[in-house]
Protein backbone atom coordinates (compact mmCIF):
# COMPACT_ATOMS: atom_id res chain seq x y z
CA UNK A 1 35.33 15.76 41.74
CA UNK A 2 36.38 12.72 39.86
CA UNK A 3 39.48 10.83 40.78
CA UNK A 4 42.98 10.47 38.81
CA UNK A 5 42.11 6.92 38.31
CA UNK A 6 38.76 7.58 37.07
CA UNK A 7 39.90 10.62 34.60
CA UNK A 8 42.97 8.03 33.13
CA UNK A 9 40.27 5.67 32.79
CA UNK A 10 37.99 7.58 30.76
CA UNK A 11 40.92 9.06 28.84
CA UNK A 12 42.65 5.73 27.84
CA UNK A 13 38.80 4.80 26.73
CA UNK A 14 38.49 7.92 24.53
CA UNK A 15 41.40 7.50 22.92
CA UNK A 16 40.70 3.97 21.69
CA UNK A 17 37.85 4.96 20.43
CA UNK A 18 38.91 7.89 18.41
CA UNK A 19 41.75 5.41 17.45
CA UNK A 20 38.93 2.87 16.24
CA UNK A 21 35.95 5.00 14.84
CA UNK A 22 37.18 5.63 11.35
CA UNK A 23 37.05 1.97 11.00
CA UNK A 24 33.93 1.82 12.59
CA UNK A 25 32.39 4.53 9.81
CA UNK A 26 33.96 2.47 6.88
CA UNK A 27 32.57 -1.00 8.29
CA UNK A 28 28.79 -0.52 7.41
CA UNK A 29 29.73 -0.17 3.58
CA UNK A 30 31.40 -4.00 3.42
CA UNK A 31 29.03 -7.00 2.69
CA UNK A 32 26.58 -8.07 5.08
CA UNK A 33 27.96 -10.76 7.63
CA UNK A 34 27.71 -14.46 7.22
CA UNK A 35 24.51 -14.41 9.86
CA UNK A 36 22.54 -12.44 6.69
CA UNK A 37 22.88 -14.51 3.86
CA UNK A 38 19.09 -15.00 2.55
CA UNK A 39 17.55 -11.94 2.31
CA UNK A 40 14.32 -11.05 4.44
CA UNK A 41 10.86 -11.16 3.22
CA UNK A 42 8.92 -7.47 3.05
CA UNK A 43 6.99 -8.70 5.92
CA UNK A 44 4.92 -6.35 7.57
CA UNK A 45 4.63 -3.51 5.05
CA UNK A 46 2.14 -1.14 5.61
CA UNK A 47 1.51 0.40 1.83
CA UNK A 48 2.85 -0.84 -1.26
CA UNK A 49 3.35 2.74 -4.01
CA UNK A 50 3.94 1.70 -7.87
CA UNK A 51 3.28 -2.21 -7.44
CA UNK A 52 1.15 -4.57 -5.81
CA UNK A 53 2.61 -6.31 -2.77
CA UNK A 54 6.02 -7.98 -3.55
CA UNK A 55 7.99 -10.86 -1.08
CA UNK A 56 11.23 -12.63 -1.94
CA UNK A 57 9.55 -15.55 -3.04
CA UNK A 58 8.04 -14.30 -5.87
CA UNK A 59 11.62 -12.21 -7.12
CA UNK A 60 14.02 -15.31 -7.33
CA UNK A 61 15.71 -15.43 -10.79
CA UNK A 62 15.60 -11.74 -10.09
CA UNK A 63 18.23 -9.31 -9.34
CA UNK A 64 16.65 -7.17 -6.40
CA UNK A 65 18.14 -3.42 -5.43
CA UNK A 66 16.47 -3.01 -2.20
CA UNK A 67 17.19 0.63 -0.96
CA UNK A 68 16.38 2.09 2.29
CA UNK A 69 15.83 5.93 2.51
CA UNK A 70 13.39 8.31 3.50
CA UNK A 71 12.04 11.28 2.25
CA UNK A 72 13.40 13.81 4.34
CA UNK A 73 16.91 12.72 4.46
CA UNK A 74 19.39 14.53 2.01
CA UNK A 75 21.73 11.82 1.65
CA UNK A 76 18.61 9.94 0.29
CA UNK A 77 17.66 12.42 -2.03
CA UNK A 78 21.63 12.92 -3.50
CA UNK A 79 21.08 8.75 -3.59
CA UNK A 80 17.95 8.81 -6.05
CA UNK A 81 19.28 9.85 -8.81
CA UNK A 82 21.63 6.95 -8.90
CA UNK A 83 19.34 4.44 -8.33
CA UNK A 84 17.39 6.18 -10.99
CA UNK A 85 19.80 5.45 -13.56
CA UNK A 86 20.48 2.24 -12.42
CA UNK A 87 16.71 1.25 -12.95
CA UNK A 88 16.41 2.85 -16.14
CA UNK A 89 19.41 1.04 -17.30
CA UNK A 90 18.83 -2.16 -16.07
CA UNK A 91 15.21 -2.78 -15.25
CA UNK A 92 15.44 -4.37 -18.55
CA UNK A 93 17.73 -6.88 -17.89
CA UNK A 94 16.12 -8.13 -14.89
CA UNK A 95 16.73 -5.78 -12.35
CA UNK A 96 14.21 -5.02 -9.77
CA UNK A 97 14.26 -1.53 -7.44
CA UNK A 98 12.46 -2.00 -4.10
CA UNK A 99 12.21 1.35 -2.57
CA UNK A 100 11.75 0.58 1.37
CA UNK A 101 10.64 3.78 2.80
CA UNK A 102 11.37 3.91 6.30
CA UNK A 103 10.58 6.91 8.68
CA UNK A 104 13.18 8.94 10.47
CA UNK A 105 10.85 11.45 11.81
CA UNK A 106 7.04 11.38 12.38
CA UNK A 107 5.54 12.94 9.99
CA UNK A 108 7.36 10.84 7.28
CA UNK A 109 4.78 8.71 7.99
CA UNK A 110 2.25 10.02 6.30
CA UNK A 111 0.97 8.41 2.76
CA UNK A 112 0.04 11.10 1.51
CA UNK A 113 3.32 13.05 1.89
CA UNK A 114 4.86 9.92 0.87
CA UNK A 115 3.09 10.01 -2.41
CA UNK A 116 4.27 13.46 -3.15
CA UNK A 117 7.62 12.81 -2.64
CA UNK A 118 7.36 9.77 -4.88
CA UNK A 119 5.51 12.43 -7.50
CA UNK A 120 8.36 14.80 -6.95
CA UNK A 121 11.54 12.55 -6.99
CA UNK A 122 9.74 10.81 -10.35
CA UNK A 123 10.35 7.50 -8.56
CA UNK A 124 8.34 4.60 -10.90
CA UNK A 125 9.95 1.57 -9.29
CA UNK A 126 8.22 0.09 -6.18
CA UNK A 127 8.16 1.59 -3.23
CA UNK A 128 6.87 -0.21 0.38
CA UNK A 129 6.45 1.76 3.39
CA UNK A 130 8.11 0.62 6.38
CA UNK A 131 6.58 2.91 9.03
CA UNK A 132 6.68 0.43 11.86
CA UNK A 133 10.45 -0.92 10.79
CA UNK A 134 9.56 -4.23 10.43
CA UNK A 135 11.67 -4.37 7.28
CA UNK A 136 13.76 -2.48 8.70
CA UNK A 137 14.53 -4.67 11.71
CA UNK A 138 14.21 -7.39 10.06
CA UNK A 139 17.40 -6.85 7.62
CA UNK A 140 19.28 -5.37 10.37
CA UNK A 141 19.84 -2.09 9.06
CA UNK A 142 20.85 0.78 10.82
CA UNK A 143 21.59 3.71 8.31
CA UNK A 144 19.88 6.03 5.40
CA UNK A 145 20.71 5.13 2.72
CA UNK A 146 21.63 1.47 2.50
CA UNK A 147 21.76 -0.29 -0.59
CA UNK A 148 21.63 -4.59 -0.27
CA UNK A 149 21.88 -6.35 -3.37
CA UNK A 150 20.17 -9.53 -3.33
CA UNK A 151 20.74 -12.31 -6.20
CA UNK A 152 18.83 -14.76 -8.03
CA UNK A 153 18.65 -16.99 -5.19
CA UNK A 154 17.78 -14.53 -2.73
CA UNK A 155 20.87 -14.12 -0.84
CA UNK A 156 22.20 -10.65 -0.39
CA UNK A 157 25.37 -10.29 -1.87
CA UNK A 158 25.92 -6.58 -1.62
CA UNK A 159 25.27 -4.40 1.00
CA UNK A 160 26.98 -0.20 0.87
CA UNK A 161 25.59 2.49 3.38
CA UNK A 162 25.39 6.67 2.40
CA UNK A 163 26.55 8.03 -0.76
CA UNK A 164 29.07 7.44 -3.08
CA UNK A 165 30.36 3.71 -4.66
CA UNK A 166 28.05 4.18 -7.39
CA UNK A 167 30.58 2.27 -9.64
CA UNK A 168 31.19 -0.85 -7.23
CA UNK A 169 27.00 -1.06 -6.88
CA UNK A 170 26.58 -1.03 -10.75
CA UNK A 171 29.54 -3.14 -11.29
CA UNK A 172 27.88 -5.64 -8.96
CA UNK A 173 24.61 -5.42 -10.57
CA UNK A 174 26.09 -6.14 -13.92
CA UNK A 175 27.80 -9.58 -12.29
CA UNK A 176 24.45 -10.31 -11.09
CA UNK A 177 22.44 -9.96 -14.88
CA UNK A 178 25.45 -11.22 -16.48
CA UNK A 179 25.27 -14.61 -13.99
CA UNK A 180 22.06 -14.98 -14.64
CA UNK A 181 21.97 -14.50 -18.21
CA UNK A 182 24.56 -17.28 -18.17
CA UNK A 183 22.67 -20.09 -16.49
């Protein structure tokens, strides 16, 4: 049996946070905080699909997409076509899609499968996979999808979590080309 004290306690807790966790599920899809400004190197990658190995380095004076999904998730999937269209549209202009497949489950870590669902999905931009999260980790990100934008100079400038803000992304991609087509 639990005490008053302990039950007001616990009460008074769960209400803040019920007060609080809209906020909290809006806050991933606002820019990355000051502490990520240079965007991390693909460090670690265990299989490179549609290129050879890519870093940072070698994409300044680039406008990068770097998406993190996974083959299994839905969200993902509803996500690809978007980024799809994005690529098609801009890859021309300088835009470059890094696909960073990370596993949620298991046996999303299998090449193979990995392959197929590139095959399927009709992905043709490059695609690393990310099975021991050391991307992952290394750009702090928590969530499927995430989208970071990362400019000429290799800072990320953009950063949007799940579906949905297709407009803001593009209209941020478009800033990026157009800034760099300026210089």
């Amino acid at each position: 049996m639990t005490s008053p004290r302990v039950t007001t306690i616990l009460a008074a807790l769960s209400a803040t946070l019920i007060m609080f966790l809209p906020i909290a599920w809006t806050r991933p899809g606002a820019e990355p905080s000051a502490a990520v400004t240079l965007a991390p190197d693909f460090t670690g990658a265990d299989r490179w699909f549609n290129s050879p190995l890519l870093s940072i380095d070698k994409l300044r004076g680039k406008v990068v997409l770097v998406e993190f999904w996974t083959r299994e998730c839905i969200n993902c999937i509803d996500v690809l076509p978007h980024i799809k269209a994005l690529y098609e549209k801009y890859a021309s202009q300088g835009l470059i899609v890094v696909g960073v497949h990370t596993p949620e489950y298991d046996e999303e870590r299998d090449p193979a499968l990995l392959q197929q669902a590139i095959d399927q999905f009709q992905i043709t931009w490059p695609v690393v996979a990310d099975n021991r999260y050391r991307i992952w980790n290394a750009y702090g990100n928590r969530y499927w999808p995430a989208i970071y934008l990362i400019d000429q100079r290799g800072q990320v400038v953009y950063y949007h979590v799940g579906e949905g803000n297709y407009d803001v992304t593009e209209q941020r991609i478009r800033q990026l080309l157009d800034a760099s087509q300026n210089t």
